[in-house]
N, C-alpha and C. Protein backbone atom coordinates (compact mmCIF):
# COMPACT_ATOMS: atom_id res chain seq x y z
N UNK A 1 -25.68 -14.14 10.42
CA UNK A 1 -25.74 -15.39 9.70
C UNK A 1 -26.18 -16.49 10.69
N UNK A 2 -27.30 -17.59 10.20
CA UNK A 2 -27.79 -18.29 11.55
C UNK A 2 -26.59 -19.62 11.01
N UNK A 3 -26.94 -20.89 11.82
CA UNK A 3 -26.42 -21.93 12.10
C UNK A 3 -26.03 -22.48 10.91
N UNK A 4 -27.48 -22.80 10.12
CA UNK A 4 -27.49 -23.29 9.00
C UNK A 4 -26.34 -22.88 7.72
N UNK A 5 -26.49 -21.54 8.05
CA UNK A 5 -25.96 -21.04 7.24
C UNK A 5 -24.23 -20.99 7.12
N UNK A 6 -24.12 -21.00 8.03
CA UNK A 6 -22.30 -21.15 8.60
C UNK A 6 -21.94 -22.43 8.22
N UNK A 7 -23.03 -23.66 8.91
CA UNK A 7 -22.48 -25.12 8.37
C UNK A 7 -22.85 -25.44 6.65
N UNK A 8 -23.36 -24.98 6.01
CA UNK A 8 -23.69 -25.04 4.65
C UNK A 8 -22.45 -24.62 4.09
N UNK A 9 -21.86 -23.00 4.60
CA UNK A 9 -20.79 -22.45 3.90
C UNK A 9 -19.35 -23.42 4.18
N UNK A 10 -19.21 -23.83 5.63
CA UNK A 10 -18.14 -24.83 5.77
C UNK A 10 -18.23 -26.36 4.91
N UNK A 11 -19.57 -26.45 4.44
CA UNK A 11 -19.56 -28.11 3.86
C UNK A 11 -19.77 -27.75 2.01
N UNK A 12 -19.98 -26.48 1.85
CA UNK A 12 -20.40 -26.58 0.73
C UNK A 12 -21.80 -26.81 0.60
N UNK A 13 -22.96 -26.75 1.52
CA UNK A 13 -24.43 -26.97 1.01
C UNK A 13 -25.57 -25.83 1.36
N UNK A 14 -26.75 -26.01 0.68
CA UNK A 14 -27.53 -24.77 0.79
C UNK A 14 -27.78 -25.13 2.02
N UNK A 15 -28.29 -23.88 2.42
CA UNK A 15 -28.99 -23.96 3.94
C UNK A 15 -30.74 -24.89 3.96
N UNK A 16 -30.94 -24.79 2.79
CA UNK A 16 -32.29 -25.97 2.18
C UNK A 16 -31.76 -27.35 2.38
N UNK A 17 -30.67 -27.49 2.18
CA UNK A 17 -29.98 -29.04 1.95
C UNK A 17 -29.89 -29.02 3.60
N UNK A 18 -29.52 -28.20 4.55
CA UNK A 18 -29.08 -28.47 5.84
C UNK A 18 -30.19 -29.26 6.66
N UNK A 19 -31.33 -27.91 6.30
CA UNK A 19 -32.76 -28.14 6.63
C UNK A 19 -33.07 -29.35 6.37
N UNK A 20 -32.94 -30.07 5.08
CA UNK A 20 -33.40 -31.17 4.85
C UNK A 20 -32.77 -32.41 5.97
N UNK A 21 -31.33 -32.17 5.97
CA UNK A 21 -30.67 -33.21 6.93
C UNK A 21 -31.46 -32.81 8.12
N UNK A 22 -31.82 -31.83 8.78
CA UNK A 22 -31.65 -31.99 9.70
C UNK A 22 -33.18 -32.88 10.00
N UNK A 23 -34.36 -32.10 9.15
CA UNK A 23 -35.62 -32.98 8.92
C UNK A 23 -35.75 -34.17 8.83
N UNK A 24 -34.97 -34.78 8.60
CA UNK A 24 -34.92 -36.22 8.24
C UNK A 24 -34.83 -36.98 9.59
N UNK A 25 -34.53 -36.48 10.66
CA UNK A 25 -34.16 -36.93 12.20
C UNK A 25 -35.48 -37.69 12.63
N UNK A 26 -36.41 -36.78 11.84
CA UNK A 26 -38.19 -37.01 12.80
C UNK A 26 -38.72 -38.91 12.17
N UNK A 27 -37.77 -38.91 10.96
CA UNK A 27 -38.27 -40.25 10.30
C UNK A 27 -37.78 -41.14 11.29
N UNK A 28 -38.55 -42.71 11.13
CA UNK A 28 -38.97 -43.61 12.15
C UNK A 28 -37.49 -44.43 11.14
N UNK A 29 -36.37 -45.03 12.68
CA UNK A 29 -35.23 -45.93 12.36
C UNK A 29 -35.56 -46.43 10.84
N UNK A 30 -36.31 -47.67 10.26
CA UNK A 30 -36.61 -48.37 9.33
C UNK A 30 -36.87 -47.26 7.94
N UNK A 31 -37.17 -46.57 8.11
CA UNK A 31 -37.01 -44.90 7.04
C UNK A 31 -35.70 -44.54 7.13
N UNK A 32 -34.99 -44.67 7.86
CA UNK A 32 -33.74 -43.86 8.19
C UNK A 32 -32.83 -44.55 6.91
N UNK A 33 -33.58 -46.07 7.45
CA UNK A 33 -32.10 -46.75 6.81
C UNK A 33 -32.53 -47.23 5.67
N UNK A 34 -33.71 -46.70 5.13
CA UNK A 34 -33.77 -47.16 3.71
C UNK A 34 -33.30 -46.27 3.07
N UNK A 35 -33.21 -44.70 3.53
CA UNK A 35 -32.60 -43.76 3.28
C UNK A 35 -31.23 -43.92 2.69
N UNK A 36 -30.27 -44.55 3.98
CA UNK A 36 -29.10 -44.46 4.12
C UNK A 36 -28.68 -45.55 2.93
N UNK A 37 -29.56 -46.51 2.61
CA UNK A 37 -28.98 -47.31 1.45
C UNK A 37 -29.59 -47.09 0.29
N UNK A 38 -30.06 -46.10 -0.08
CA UNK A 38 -30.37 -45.27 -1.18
C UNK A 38 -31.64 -45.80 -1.88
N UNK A 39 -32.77 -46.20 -1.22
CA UNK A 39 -33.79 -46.56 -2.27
C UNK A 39 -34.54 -45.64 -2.03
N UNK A 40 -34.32 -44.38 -1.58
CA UNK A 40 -35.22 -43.29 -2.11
C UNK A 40 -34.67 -41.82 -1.95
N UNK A 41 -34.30 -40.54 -2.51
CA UNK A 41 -33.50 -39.37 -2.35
C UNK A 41 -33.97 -38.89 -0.96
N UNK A 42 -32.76 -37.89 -0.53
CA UNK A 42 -33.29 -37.09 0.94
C UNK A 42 -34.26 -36.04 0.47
N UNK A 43 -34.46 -35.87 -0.51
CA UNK A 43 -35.91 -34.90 -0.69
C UNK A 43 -37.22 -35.54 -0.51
N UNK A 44 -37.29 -37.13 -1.05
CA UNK A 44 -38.57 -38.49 -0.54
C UNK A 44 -38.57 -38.28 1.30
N UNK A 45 -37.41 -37.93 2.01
CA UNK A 45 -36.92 -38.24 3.36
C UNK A 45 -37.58 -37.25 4.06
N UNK A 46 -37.45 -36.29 3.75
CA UNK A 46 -37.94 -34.88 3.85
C UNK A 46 -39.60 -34.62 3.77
N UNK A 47 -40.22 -35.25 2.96
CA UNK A 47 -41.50 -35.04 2.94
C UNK A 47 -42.10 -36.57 3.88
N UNK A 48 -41.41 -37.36 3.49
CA UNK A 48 -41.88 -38.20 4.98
C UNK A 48 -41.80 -38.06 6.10
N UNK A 49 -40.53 -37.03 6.33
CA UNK A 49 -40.48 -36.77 8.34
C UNK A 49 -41.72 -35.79 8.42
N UNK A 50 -42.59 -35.82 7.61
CA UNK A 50 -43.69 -34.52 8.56
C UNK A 50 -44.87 -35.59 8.55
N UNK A 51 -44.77 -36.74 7.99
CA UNK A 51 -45.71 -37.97 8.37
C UNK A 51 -45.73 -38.36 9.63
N UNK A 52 -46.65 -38.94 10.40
CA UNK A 52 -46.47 -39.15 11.96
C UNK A 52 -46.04 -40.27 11.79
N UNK A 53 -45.55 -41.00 12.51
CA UNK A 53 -44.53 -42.24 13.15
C UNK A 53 -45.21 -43.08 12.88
N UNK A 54 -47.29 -43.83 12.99
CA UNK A 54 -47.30 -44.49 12.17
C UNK A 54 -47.69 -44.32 11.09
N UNK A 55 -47.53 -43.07 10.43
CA UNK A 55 -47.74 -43.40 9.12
C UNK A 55 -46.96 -43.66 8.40
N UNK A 56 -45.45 -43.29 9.03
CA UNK A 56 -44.83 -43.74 8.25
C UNK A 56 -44.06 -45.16 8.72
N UNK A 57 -44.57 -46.05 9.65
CA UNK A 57 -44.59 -46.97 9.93
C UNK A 57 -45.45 -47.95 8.57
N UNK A 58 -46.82 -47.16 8.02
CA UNK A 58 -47.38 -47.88 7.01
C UNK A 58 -46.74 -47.88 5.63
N UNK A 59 -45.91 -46.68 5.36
CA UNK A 59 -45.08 -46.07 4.58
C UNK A 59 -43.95 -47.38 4.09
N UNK A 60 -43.37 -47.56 5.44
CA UNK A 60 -42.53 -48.41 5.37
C UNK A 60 -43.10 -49.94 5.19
N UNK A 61 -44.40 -50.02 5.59
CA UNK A 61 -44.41 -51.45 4.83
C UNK A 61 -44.81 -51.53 4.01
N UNK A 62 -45.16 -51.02 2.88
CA UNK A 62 -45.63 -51.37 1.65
C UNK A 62 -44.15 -50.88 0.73
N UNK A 63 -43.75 -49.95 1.36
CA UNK A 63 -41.62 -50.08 0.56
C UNK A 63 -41.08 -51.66 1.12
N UNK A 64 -41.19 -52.40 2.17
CA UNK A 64 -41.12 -53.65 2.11
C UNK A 64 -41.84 -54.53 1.12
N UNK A 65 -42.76 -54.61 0.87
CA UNK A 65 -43.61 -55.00 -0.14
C UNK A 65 -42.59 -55.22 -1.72
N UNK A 66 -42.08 -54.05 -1.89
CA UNK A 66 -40.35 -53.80 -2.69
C UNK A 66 -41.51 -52.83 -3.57
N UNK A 67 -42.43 -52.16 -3.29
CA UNK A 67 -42.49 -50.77 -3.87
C UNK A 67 -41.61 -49.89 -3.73
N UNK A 68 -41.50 -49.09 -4.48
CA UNK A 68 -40.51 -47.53 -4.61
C UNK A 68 -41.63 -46.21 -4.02
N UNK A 69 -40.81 -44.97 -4.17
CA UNK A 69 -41.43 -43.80 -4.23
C UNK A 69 -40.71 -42.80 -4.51
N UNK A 70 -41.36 -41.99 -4.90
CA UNK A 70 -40.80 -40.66 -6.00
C UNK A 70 -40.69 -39.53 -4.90
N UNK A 71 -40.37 -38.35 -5.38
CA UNK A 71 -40.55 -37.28 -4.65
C UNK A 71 -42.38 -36.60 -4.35
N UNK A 72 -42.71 -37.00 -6.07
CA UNK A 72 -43.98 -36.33 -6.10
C UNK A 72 -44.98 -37.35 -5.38
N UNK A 73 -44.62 -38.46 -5.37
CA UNK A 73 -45.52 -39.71 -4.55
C UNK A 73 -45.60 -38.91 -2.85
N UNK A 74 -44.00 -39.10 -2.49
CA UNK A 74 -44.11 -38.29 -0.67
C UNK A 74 -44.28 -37.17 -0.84
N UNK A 75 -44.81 -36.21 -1.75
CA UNK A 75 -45.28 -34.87 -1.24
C UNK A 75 -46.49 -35.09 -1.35
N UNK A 76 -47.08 -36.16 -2.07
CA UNK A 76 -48.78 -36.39 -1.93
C UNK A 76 -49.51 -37.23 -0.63
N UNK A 77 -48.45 -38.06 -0.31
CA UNK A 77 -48.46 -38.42 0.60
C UNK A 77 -48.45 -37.35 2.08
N UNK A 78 -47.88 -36.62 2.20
CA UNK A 78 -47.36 -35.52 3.31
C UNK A 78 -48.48 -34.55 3.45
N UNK A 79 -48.90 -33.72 2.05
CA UNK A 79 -50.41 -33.49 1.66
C UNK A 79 -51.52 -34.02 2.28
N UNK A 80 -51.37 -35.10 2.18
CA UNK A 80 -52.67 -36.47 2.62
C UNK A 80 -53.08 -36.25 4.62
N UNK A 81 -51.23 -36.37 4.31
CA UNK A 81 -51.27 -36.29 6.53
C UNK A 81 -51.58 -34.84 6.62
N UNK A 82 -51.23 -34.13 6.17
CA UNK A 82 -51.45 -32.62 7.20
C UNK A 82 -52.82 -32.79 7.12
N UNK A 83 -53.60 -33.26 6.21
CA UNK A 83 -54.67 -32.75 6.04
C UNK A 83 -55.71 -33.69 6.83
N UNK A 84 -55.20 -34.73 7.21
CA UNK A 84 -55.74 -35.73 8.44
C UNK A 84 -56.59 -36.62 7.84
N UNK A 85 -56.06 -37.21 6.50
CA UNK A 85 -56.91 -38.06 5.58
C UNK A 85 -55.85 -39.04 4.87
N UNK A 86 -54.96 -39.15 5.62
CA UNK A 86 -54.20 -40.38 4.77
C UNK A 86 -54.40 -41.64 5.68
N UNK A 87 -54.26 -42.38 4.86
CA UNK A 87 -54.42 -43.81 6.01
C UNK A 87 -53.65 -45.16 5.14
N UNK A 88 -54.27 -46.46 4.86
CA UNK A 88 -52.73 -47.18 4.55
C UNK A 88 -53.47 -47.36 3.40
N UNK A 89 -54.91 -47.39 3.37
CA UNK A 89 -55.49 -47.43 1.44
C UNK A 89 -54.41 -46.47 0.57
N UNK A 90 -54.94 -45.11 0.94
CA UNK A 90 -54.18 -44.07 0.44
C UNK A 90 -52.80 -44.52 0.13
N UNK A 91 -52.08 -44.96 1.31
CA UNK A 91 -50.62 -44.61 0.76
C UNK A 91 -50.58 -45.65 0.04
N UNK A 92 -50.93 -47.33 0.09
CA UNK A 92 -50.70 -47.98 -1.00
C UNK A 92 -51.42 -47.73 -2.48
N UNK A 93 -52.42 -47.21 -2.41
CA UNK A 93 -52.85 -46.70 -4.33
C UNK A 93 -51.76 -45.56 -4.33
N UNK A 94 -51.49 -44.60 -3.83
CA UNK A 94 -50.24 -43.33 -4.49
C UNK A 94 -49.11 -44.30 -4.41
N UNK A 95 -48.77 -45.51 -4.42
CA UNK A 95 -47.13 -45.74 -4.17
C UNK A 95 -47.54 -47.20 -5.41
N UNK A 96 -48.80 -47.41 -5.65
CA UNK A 96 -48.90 -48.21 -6.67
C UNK A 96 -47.98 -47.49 -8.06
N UNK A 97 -47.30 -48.82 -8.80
CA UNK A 97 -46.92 -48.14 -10.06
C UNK A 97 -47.55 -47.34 -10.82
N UNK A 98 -47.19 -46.59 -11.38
CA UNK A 98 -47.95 -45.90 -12.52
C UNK A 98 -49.20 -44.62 -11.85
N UNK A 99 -48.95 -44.49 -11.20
CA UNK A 99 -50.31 -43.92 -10.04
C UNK A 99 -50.20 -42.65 -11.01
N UNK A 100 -49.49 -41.95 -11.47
CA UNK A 100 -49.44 -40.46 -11.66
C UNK A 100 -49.45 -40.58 -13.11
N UNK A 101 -49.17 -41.99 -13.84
CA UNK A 101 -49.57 -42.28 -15.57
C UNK A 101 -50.85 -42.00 -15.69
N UNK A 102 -50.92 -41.42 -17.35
CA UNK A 102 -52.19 -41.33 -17.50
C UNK A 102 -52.50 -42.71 -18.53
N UNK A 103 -53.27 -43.61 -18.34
CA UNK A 103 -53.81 -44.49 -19.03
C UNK A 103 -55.08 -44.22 -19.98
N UNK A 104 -55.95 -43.12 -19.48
CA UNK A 104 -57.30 -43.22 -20.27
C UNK A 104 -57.33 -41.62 -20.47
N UNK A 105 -58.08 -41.23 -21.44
CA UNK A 105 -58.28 -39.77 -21.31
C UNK A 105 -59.38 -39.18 -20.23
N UNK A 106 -58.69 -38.38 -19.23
CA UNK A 106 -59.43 -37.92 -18.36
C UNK A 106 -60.50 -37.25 -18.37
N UNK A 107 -61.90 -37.13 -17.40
CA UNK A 107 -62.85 -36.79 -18.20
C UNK A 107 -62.88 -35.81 -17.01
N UNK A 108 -64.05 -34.68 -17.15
CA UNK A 108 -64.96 -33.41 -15.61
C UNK A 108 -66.17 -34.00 -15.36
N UNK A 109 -66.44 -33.89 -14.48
CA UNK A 109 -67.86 -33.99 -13.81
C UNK A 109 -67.89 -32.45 -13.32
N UNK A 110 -69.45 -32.31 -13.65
CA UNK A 110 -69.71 -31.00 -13.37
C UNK A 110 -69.83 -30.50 -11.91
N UNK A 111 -70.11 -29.11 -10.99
CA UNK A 111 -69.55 -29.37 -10.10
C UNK A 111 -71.05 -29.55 -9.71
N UNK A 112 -72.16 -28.94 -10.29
CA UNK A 112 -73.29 -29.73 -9.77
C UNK A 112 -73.85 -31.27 -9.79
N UNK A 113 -72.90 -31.56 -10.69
CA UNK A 113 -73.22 -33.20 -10.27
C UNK A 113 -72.51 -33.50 -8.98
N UNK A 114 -70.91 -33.24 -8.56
CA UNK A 114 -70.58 -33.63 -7.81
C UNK A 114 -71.03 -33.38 -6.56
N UNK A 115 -71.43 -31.79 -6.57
CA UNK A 115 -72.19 -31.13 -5.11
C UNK A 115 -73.36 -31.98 -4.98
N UNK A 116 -74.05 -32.86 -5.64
CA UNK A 116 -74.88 -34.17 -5.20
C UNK A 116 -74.11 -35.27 -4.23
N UNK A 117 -73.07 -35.51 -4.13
CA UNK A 117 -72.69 -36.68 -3.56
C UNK A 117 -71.24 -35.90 -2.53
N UNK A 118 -70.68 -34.57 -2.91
CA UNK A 118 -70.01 -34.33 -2.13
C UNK A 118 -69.68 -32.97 -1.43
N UNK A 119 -69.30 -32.67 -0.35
CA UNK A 119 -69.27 -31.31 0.36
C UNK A 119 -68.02 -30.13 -0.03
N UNK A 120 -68.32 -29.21 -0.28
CA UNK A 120 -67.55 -28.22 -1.13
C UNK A 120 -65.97 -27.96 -0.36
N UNK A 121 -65.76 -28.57 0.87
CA UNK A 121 -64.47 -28.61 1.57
C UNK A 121 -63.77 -29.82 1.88
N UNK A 122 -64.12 -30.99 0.72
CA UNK A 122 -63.29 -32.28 0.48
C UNK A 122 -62.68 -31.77 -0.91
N UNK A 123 -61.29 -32.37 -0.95
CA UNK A 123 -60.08 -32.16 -1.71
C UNK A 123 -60.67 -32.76 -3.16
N UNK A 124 -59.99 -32.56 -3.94
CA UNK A 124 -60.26 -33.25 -5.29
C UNK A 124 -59.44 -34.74 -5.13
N UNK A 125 -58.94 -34.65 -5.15
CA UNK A 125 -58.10 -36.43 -4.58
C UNK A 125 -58.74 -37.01 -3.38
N UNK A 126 -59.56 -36.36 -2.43
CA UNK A 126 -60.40 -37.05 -1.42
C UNK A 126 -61.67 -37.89 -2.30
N UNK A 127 -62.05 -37.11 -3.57
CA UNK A 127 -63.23 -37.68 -4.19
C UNK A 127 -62.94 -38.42 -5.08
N UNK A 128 -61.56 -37.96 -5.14
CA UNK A 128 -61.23 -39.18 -6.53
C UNK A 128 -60.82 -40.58 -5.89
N UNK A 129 -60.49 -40.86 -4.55
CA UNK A 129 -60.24 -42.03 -3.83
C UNK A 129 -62.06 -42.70 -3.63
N UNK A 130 -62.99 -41.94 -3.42
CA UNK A 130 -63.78 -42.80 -2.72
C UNK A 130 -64.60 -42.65 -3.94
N UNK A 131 -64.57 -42.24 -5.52
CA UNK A 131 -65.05 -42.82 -6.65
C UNK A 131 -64.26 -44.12 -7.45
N UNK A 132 -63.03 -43.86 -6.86
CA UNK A 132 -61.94 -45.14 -7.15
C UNK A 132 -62.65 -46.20 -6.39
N UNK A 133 -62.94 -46.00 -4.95
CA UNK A 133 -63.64 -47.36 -4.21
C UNK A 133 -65.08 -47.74 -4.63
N UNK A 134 -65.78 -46.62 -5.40
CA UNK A 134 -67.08 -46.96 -5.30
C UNK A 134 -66.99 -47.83 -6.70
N UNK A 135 -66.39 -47.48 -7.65
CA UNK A 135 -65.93 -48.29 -8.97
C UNK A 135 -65.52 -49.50 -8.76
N UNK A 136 -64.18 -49.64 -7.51
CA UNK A 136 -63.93 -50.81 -7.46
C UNK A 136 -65.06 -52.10 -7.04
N UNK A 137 -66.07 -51.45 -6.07
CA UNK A 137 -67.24 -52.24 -5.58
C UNK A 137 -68.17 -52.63 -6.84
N UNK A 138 -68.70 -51.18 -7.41
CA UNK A 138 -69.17 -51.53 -8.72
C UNK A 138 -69.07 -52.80 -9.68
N UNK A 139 -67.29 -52.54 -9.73
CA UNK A 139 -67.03 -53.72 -10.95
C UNK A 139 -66.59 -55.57 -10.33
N UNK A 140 -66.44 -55.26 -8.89
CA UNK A 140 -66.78 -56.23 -7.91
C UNK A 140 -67.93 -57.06 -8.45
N UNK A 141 -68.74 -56.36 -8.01
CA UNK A 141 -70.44 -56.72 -8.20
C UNK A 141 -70.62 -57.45 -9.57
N UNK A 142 -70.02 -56.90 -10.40
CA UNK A 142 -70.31 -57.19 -11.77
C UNK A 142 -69.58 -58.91 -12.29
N UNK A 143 -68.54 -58.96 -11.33
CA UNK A 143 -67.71 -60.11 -11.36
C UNK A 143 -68.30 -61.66 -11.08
């Protein structure tokens, strides 16, 4: 039986729940303690300690801002970092309200339209951010 597992059985928690405490160490002080006063679960805590220090330095200022975040927000977020494409655009549109509502009925682009403008080893959320920016310029322009 490893470590985890002994202190889980003495406290009553899974050895997942241990893991999680113990993950939570890597988050930057100002994460810690938004933690500790509950504006977001230790499972949000958990997918932010694998964010690097400043990202979740950016993390933390737009939760100053008095945004929230979900679980499914920091696992998209965490997603974003491993993959070496998150930056502070990113995390403020995923931590915008409603980010994961659907407002309009979603439409496909075919993939030969898209293989015009994009390379077959960018993410589907990598293209949906920089058609979000090219729209936003678009309707800029139009203003």
């Amino acid at each position: 039986m490893d470590s985890k597992q002994l202190i889980g059985e003495k406290y009553q928690l899974s050895s997942r729940t241990i893991s999680r405490y113990l993950r939570i160490n890597e988050l930057i002080p100002e994460l810690k303690e938004r933690l500790d006063n509950d504006e977001f679960a230790i499972r949000v805590g958990d997918a932010l300690s694998f964010l690097k220090y400043e990202e979740q330095g950016m993390v933390d200022a737009v939760l100053a801002s008095g945004m929230s975040i979900s679980i499914k927000q920091a696992d998209l977020l965490k997603e974003q970092s491993q993959e070496g494409r998150l930056s502070s655009y990113i995390i403020k549109e995923v931590l915008e309200p409603g980010y994961f509502g659907k407002k309009v009925k979603p439409i496909k682009f075919s993939g030969k339209f898209l293989s015009q403008y994009f390379t077959f080893d960018q993410s589907a959320y990598e293209i949906e951010c920089i058609v979000a920016e090219a729209l936003e310029q678009y309707f800029a322009k139009k203003q």
